[in-house]
C-alpha atoms as a PDB file:
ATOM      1  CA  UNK A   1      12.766 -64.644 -74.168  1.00  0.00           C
ATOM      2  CA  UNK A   2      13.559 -62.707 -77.829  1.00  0.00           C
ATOM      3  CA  UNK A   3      16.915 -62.262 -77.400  1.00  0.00           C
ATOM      4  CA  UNK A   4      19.853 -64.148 -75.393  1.00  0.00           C
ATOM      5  CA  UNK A   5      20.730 -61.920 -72.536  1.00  0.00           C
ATOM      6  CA  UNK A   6      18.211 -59.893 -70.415  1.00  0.00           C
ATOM      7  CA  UNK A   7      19.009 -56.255 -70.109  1.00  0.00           C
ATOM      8  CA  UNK A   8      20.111 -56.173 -66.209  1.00  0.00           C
ATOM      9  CA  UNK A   9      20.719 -53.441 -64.080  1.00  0.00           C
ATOM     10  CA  UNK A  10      22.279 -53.535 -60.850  1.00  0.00           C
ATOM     11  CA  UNK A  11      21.365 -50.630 -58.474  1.00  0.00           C
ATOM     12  CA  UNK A  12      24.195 -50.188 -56.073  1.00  0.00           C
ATOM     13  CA  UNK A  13      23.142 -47.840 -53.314  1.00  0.00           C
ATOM     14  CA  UNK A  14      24.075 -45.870 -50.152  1.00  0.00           C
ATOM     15  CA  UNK A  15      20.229 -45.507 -48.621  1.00  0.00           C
ATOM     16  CA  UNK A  16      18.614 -49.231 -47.094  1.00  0.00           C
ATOM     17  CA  UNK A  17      15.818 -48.538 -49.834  1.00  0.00           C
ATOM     18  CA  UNK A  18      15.956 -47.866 -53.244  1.00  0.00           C
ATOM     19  CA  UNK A  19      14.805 -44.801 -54.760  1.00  0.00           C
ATOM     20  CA  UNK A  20      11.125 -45.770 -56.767  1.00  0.00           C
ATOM     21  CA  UNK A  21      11.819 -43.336 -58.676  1.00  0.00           C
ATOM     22  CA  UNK A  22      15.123 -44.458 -60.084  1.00  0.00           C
ATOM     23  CA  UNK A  23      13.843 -47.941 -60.469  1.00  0.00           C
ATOM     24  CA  UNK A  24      10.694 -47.032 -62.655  1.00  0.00           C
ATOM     25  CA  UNK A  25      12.958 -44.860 -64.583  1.00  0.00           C
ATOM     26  CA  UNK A  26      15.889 -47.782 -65.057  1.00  0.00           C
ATOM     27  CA  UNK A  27      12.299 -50.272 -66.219  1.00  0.00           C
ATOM     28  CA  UNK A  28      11.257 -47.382 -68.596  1.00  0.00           C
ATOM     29  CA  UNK A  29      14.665 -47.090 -70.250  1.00  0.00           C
ATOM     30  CA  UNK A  30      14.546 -51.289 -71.318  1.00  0.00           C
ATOM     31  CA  UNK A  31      16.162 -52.714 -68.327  1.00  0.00           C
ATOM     32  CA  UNK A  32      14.431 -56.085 -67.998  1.00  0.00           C
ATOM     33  CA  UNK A  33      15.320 -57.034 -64.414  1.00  0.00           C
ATOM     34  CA  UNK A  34      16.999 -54.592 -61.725  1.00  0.00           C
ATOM     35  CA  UNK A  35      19.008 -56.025 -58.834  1.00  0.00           C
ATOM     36  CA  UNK A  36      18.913 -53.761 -56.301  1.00  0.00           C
ATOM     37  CA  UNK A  37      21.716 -53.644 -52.866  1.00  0.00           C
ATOM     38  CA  UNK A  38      21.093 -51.034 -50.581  1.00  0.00           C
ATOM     39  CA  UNK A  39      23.696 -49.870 -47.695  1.00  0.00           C
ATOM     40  CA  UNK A  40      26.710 -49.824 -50.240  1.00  0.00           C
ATOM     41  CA  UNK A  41      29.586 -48.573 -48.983  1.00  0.00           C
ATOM     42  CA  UNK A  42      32.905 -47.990 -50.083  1.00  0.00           C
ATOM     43  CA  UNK A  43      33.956 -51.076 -47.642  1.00  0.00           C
ATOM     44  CA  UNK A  44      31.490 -53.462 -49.257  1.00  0.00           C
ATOM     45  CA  UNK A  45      31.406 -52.390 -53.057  1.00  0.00           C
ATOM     46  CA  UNK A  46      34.290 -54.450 -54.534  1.00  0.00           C
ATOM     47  CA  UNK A  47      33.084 -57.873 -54.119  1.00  0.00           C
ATOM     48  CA  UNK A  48      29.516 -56.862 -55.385  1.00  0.00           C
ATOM     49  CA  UNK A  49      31.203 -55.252 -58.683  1.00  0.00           C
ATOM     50  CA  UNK A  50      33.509 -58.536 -59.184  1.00  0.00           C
ATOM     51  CA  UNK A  51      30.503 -60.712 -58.516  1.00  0.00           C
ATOM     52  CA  UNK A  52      29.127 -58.783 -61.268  1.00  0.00           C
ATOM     53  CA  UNK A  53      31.589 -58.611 -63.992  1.00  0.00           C
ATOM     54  CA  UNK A  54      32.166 -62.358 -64.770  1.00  0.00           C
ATOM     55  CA  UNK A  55      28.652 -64.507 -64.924  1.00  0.00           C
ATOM     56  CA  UNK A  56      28.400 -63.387 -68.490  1.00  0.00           C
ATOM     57  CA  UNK A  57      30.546 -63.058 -71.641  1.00  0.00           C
ATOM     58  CA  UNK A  58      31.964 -60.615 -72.859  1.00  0.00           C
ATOM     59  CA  UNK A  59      28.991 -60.422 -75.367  1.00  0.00           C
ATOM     60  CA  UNK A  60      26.316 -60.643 -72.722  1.00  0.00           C
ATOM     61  CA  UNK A  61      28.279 -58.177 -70.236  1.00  0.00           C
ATOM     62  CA  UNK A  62      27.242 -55.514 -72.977  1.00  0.00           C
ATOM     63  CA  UNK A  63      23.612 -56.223 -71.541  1.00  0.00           C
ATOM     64  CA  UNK A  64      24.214 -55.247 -67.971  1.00  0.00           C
ATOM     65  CA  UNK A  65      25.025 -51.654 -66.518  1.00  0.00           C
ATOM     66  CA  UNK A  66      25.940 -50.677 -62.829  1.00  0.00           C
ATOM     67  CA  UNK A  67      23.708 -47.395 -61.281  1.00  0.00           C
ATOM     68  CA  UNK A  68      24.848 -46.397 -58.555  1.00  0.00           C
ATOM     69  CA  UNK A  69      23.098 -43.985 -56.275  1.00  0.00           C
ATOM     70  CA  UNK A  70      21.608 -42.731 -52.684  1.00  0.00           C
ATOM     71  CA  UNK A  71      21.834 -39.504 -50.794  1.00  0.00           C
ATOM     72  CA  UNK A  72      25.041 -39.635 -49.406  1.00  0.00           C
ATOM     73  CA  UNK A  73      26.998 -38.041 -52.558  1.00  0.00           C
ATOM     74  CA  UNK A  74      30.222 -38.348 -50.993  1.00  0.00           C
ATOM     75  CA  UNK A  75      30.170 -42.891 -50.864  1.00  0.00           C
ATOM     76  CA  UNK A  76      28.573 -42.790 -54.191  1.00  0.00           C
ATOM     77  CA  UNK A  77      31.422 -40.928 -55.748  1.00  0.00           C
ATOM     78  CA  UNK A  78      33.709 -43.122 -54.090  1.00  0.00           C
ATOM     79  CA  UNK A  79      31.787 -46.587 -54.847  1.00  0.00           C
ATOM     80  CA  UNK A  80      32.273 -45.464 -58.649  1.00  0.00           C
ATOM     81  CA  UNK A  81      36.042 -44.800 -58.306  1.00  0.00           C
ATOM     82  CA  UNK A  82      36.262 -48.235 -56.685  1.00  0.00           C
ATOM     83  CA  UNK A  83      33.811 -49.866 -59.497  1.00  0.00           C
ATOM     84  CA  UNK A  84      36.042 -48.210 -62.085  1.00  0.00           C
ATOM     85  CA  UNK A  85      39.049 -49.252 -60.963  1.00  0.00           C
ATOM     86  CA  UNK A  86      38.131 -52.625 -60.584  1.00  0.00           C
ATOM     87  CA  UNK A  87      36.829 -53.401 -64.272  1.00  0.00           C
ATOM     88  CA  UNK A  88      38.880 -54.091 -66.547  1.00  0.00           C
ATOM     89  CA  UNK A  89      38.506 -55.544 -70.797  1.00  0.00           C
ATOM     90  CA  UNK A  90      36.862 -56.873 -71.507  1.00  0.00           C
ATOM     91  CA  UNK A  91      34.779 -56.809 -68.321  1.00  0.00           C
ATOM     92  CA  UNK A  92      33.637 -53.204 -68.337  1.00  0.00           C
ATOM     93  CA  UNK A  93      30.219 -52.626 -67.101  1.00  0.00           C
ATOM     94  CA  UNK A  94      28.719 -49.554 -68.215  1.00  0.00           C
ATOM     95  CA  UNK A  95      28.113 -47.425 -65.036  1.00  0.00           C
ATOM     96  CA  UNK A  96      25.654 -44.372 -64.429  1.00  0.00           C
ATOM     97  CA  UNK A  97      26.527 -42.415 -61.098  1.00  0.00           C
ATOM     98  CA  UNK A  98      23.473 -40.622 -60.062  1.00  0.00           C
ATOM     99  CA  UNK A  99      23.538 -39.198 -56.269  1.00  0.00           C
ATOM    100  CA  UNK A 100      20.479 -38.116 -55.223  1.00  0.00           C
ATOM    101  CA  UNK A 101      19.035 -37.694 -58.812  1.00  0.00           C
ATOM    102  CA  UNK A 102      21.652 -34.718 -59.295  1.00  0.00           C
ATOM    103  CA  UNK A 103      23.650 -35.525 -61.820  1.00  0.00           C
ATOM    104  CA  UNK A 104      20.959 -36.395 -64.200  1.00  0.00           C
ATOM    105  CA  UNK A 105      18.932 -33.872 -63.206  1.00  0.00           C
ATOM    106  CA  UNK A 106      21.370 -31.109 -64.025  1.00  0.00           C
ATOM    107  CA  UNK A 107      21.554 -33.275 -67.377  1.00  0.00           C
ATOM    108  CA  UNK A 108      18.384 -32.737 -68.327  1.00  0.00           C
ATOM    109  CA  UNK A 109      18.594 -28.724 -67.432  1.00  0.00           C
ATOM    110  CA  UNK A 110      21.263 -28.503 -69.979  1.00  0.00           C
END
C-alpha cells in the first residue's frame, strides 16, 4: 500500500441494496474500499456514524467520507442531520447526501 490510510467510503443507505451505480462511481472517484449498510434509518444511523468517526486519527479520518443515499429522500435527509450533528473536531467525516442520484444529478445540470 503507497500511502498510510486507504481512501474509504462508507455508503449509508435507505434501500437493502446498494445502488451499482453509486458504487462504481464512489471506485472511479479514488475510493479504495466502500463499506456499504443498507436499511439505514434514522433509528439505526448514530451508532454506525460513531463507529465510524474514531478508528482513525485525525490525520487518517481525512481519508474516509460518509455517502449517504437510497430512494426514500425523506430518511436520507434525516440520516445526514443526525450524521452532522453527531461529528464533531476533529472527527468530521466529509459527507455527500445523494437521494436517489438527485442531488448530484441536478449538480451536474448546472
Amino acid at each position: 500500500m503507497s500511502q498510510k490510510y486507504p481512501n474509504i467510503a462508507i455508503f449509508l443507505s435507505t434501500d437493502e441494496y446498494p445502488s451499482p451505480f453509486d458504487i462504481q462511481l464512489l471506485y472511479d472517484t479514488g475510493i479504495d474500499h466502500v463499506i456499504y449498510y443498507g436499511k439505514v434509518t434514522q433509528d439505526n444511523c448514530k451508532q454506525l456514524i460513531l463507529d465510524a468517526m474514531f478508528p482513525r486519527d485525525p490525520e487518517g479520518i481525512l481519508h474516509t467520507i460518509f455517502w449517504i443515499g437510497g430512494t426514500d429522500a425523506d430518511s436520507v435527509i434525516k440520516i445526514a442531520e443526525i450524521a452532522k450533528k453527531t461529528m464533531f473536531k476533529p472527527f468530521i467525516i466529509s459527507t455527500i447526501v445523494d437521494p436517489q442520484g438527485g442531488y448530484t444529478t441536478a449538480a451536474g445540470l448546472v
